[in-house]
N, C-alpha and C. Protein backbone atom coordinates (compact mmCIF):
# COMPACT_ATOMS: atom_id res chain seq x y z
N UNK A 1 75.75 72.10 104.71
CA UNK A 1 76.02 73.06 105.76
C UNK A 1 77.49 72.98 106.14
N UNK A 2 77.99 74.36 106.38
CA UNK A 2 79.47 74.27 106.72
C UNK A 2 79.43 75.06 108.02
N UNK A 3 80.17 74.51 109.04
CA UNK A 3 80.21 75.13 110.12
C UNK A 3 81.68 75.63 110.63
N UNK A 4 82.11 76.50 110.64
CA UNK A 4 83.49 77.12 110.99
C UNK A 4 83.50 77.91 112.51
N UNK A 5 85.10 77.47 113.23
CA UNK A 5 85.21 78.11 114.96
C UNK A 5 86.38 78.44 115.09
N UNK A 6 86.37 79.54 115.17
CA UNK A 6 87.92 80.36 115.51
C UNK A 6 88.01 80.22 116.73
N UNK A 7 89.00 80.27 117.33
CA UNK A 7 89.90 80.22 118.43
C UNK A 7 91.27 80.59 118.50
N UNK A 8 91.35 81.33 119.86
CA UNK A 8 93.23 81.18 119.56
C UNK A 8 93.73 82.42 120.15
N UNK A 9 92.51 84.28 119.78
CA UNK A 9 93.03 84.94 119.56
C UNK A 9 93.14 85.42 121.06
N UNK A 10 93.99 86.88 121.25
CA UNK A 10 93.75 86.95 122.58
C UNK A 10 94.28 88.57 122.59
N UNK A 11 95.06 88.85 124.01
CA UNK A 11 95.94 90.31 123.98
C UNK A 11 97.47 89.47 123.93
N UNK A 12 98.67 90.38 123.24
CA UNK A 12 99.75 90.27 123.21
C UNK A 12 100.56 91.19 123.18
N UNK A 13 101.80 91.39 123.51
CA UNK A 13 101.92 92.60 123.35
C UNK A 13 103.10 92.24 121.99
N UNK A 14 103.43 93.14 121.53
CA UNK A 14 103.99 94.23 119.91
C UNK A 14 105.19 92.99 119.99
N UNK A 15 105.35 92.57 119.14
CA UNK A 15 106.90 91.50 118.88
C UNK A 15 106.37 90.19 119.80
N UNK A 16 104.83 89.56 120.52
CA UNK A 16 104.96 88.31 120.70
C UNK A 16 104.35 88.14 119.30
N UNK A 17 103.61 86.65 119.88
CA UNK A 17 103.14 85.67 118.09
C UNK A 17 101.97 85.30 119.22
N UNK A 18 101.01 84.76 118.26
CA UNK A 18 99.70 83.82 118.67
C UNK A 18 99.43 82.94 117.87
N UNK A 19 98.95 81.87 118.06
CA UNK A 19 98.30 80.65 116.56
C UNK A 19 96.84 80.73 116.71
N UNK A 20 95.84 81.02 115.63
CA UNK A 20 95.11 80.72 115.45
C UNK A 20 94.35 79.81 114.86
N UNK A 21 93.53 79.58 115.29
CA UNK A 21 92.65 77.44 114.81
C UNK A 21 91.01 78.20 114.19
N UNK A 22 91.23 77.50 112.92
CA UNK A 22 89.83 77.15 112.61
C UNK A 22 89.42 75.74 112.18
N UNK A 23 88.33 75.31 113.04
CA UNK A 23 87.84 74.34 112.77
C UNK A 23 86.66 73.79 112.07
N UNK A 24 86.72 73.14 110.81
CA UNK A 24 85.76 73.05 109.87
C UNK A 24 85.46 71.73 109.56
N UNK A 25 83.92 71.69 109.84
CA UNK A 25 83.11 70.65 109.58
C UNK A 25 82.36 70.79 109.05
N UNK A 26 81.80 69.77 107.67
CA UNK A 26 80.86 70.26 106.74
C UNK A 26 80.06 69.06 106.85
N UNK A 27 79.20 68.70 106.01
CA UNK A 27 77.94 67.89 105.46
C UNK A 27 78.45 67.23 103.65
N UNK A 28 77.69 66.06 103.78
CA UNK A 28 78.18 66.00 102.24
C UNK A 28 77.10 66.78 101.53
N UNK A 29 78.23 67.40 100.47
CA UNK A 29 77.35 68.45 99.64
C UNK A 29 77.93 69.28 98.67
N UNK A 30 79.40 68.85 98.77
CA UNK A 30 80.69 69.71 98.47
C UNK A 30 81.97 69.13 98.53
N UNK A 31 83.13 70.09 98.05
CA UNK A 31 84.37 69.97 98.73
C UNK A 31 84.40 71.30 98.72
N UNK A 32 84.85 71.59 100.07
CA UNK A 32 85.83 72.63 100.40
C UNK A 32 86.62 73.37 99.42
N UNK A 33 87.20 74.27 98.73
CA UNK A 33 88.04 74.23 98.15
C UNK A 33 89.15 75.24 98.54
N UNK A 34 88.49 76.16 99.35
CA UNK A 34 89.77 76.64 99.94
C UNK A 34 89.61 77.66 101.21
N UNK A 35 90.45 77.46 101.87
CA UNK A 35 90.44 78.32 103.35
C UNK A 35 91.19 79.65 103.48
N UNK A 36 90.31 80.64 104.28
CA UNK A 36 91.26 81.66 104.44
C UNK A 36 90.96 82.53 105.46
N UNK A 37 91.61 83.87 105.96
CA UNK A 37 91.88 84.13 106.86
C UNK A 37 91.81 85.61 106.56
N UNK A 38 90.47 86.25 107.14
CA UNK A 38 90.40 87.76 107.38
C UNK A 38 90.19 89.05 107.97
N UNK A 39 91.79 89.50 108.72
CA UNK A 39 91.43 90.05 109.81
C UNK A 39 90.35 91.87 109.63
N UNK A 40 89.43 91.68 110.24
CA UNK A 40 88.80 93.19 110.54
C UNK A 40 89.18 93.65 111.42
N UNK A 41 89.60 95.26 110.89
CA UNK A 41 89.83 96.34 112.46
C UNK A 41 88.76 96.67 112.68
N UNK A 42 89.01 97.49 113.92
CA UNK A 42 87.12 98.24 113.91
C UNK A 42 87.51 99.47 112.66
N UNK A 43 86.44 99.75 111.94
CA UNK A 43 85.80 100.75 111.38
C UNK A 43 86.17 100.51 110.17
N UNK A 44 86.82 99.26 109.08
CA UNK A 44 87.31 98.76 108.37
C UNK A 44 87.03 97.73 108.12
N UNK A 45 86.99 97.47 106.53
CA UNK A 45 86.47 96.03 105.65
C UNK A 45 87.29 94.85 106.51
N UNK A 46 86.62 93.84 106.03
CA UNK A 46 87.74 92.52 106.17
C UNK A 46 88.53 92.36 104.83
N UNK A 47 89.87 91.81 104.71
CA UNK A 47 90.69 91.75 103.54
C UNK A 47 91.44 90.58 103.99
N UNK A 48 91.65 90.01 103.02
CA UNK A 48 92.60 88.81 102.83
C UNK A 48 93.83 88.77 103.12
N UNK A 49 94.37 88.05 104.20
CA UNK A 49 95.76 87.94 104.84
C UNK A 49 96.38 86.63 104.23
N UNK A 50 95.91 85.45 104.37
CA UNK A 50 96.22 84.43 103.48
C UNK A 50 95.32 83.30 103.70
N UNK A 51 95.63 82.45 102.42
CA UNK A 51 94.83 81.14 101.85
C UNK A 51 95.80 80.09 101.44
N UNK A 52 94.77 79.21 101.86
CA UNK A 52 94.93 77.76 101.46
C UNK A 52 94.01 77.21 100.75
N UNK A 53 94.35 76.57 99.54
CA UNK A 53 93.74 75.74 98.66
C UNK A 53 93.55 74.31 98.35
N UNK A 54 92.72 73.58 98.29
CA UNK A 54 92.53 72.19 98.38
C UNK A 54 93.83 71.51 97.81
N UNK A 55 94.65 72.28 96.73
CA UNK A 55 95.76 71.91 96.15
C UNK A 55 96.77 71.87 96.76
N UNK A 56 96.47 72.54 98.23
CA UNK A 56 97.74 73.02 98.60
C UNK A 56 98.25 74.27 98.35
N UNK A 57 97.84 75.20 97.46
CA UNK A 57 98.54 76.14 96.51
C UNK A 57 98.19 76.93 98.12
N UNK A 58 99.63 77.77 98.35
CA UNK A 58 98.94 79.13 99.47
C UNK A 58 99.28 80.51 99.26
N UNK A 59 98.66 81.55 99.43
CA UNK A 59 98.67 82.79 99.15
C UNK A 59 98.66 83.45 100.25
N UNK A 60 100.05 84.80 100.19
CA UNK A 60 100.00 85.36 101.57
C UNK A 60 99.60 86.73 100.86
N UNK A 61 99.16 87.75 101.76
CA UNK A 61 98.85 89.29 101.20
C UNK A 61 100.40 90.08 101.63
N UNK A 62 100.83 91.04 100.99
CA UNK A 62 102.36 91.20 101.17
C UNK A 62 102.44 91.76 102.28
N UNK A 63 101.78 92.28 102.70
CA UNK A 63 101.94 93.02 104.27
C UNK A 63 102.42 91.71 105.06
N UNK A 64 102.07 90.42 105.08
CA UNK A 64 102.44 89.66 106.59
C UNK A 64 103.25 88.69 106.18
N UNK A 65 103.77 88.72 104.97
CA UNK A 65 104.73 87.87 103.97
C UNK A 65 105.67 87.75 104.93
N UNK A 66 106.49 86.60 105.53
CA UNK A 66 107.06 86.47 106.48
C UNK A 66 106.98 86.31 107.98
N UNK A 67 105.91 87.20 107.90
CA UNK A 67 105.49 87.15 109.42
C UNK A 67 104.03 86.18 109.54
N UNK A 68 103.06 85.36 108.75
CA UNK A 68 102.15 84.76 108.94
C UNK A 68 102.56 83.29 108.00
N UNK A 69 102.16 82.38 108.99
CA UNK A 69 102.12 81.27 108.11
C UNK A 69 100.94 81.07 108.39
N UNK A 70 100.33 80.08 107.33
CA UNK A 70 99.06 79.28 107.07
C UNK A 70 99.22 77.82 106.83
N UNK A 71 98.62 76.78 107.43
CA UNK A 71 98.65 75.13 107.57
C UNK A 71 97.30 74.61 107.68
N UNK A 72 97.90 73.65 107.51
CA UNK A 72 95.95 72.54 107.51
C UNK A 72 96.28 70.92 108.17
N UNK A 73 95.20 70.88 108.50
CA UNK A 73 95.55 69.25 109.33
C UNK A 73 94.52 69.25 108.41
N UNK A 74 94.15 67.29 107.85
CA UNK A 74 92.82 66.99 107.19
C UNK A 74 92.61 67.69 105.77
N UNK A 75 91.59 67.19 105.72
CA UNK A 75 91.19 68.16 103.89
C UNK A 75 90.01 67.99 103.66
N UNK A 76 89.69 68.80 102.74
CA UNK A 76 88.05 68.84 102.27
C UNK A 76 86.85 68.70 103.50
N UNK A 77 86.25 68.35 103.60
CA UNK A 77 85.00 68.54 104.22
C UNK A 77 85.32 68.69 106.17
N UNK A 78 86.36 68.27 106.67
CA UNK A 78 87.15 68.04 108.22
C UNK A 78 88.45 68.34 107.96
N UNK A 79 88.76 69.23 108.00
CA UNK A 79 90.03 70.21 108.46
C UNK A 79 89.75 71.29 109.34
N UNK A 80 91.16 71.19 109.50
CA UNK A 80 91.56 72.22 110.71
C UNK A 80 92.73 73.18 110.12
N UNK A 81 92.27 74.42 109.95
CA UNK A 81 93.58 76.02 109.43
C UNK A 81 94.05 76.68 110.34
N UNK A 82 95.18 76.35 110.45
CA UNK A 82 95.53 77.37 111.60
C UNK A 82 96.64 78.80 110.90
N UNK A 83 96.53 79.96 111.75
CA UNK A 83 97.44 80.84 111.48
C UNK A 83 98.29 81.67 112.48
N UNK A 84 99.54 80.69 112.29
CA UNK A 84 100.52 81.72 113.22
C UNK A 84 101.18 82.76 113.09
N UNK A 85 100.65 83.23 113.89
CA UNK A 85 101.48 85.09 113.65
C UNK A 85 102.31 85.71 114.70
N UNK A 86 103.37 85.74 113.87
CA UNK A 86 104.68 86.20 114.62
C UNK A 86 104.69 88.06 114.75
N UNK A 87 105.84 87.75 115.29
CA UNK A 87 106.29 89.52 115.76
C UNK A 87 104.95 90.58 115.30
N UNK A 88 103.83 90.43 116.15
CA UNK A 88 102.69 90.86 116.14
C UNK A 88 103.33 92.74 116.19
N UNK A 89 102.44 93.32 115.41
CA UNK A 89 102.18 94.52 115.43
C UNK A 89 101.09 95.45 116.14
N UNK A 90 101.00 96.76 116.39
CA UNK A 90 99.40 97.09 116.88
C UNK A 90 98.79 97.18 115.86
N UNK A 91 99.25 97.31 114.59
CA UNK A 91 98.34 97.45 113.17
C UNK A 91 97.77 95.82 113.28
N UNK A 92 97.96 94.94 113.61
CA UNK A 92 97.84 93.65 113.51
C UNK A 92 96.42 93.36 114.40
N UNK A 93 95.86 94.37 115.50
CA UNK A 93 94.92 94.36 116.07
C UNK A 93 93.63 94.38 115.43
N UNK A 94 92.59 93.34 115.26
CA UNK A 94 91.27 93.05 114.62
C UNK A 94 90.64 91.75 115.10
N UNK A 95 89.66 91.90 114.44
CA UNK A 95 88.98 90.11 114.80
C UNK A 95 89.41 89.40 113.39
N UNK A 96 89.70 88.44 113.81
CA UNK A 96 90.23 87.93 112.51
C UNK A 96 89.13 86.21 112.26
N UNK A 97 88.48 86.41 110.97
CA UNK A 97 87.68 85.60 110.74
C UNK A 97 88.38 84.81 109.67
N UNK A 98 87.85 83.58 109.75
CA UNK A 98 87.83 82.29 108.96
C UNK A 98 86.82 81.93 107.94
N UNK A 99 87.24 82.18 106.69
CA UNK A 99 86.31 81.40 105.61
C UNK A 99 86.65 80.60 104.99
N UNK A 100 85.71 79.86 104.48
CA UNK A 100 85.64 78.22 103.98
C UNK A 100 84.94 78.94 102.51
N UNK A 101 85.14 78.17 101.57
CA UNK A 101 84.79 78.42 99.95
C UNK A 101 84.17 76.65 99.49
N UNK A 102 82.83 76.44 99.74
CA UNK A 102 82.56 75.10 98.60
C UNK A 102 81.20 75.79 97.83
N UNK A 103 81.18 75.04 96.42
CA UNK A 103 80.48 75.49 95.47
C UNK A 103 80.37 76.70 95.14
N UNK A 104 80.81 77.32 95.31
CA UNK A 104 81.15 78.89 94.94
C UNK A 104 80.41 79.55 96.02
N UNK A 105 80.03 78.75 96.94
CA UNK A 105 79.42 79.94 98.07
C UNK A 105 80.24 80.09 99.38
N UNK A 106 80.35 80.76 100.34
CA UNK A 106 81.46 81.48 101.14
C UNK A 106 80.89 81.01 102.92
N UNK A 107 81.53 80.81 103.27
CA UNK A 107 80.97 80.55 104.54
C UNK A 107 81.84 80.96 105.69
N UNK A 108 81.45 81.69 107.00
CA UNK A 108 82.07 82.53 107.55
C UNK A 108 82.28 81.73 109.30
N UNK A 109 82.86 81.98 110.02
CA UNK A 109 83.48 81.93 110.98
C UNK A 109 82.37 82.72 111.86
N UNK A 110 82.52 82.86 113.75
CA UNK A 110 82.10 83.72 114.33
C UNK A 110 83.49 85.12 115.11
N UNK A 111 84.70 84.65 114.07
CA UNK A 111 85.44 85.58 114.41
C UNK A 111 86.37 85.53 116.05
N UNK A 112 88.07 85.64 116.12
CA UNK A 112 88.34 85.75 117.46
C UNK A 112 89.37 86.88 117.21
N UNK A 113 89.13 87.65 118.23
CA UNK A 113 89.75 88.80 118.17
C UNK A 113 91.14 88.99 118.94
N UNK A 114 92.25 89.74 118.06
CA UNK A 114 93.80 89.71 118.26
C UNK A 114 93.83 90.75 118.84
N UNK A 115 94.47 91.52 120.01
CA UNK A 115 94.84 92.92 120.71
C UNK A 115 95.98 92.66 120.86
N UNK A 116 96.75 93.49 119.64
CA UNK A 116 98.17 94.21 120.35
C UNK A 116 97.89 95.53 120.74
N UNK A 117 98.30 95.95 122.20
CA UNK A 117 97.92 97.04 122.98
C UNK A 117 99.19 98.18 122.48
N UNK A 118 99.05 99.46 122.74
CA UNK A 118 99.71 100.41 121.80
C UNK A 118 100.91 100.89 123.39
C-alpha cells in the first residue's frame, strides 16, 4: 500500500510562487520508482508538469521549464516531493496531484488546489 498527501496549495496572486509537499509512505512491497506532479484545471485531463526518478533523473514539461522545480528529501518507500512554483500564472490555476509509480502500478494523491485569481 502506498499512501500519498498534498499540501501546500492555496490562492496567490499572478507573479507570487507557492511550494508544494507530497508526502509518501509505503509498505514493503516495492520501490518507488518515481514521483510526479499533475496539475488538473477544471474541465481538463491531468498532464505531467514534472518528475523525479529513483535515479535522480528529473523531467520538466516545457511549459514550466524554469519556472518549476522538483526535489525529494528520503527515497524509495519514505520520501517527501516537493514543487516550487514561481512567478505563478492564472493558466497555472488547478488541483495539482501527486503520483507515486512502484511495480508498474500508479498511485494517486487526494490533490491540493493552486488559485491564481484573474
Amino acid at each position: 500500500q502506498v499512501q500519498l498527501l498534498e499540501s501546500g496549495g492555496g490562492s496567490v496572486p499572478a507573479g507570487g510562487s507557492l511550494r508544494l509537499s507530497c508526502e509518501i509512505s509505503a509498505n514493503i512491497g516495492g520501490v518507488i520508482t518515481a514521483v510526479g506532479w499533475y496539475p488538473q484545471a477544471p474541465g481538463k485531463q491531468r498532464d505531467l508538469v514534472a518528475c523525479i526518478a529513483t535515479d535522480g533523473n528529473i523531467k520538466y514539461y516545457d511549459s514550466v521549464k524554469g519556472q518549476f522545480t522538483i526535489t525529494r528529501d528520503g527515497l524509495y518507500n519514505s520520501q517527501t516531493v516537493w514543487l516550487q512554483m514561481n512567478n505563478l500564472k492564472i493558466d497555472d490555476t488547478a488541483t495539482y496531484y501527486c503520483r507515486a509509480t512502484r511495480s508498474f502500478t500508479n498511485y494517486w494523491g487526494q490533490g491540493t488546489k493552486v488559485t491564481v485569481p484573474s
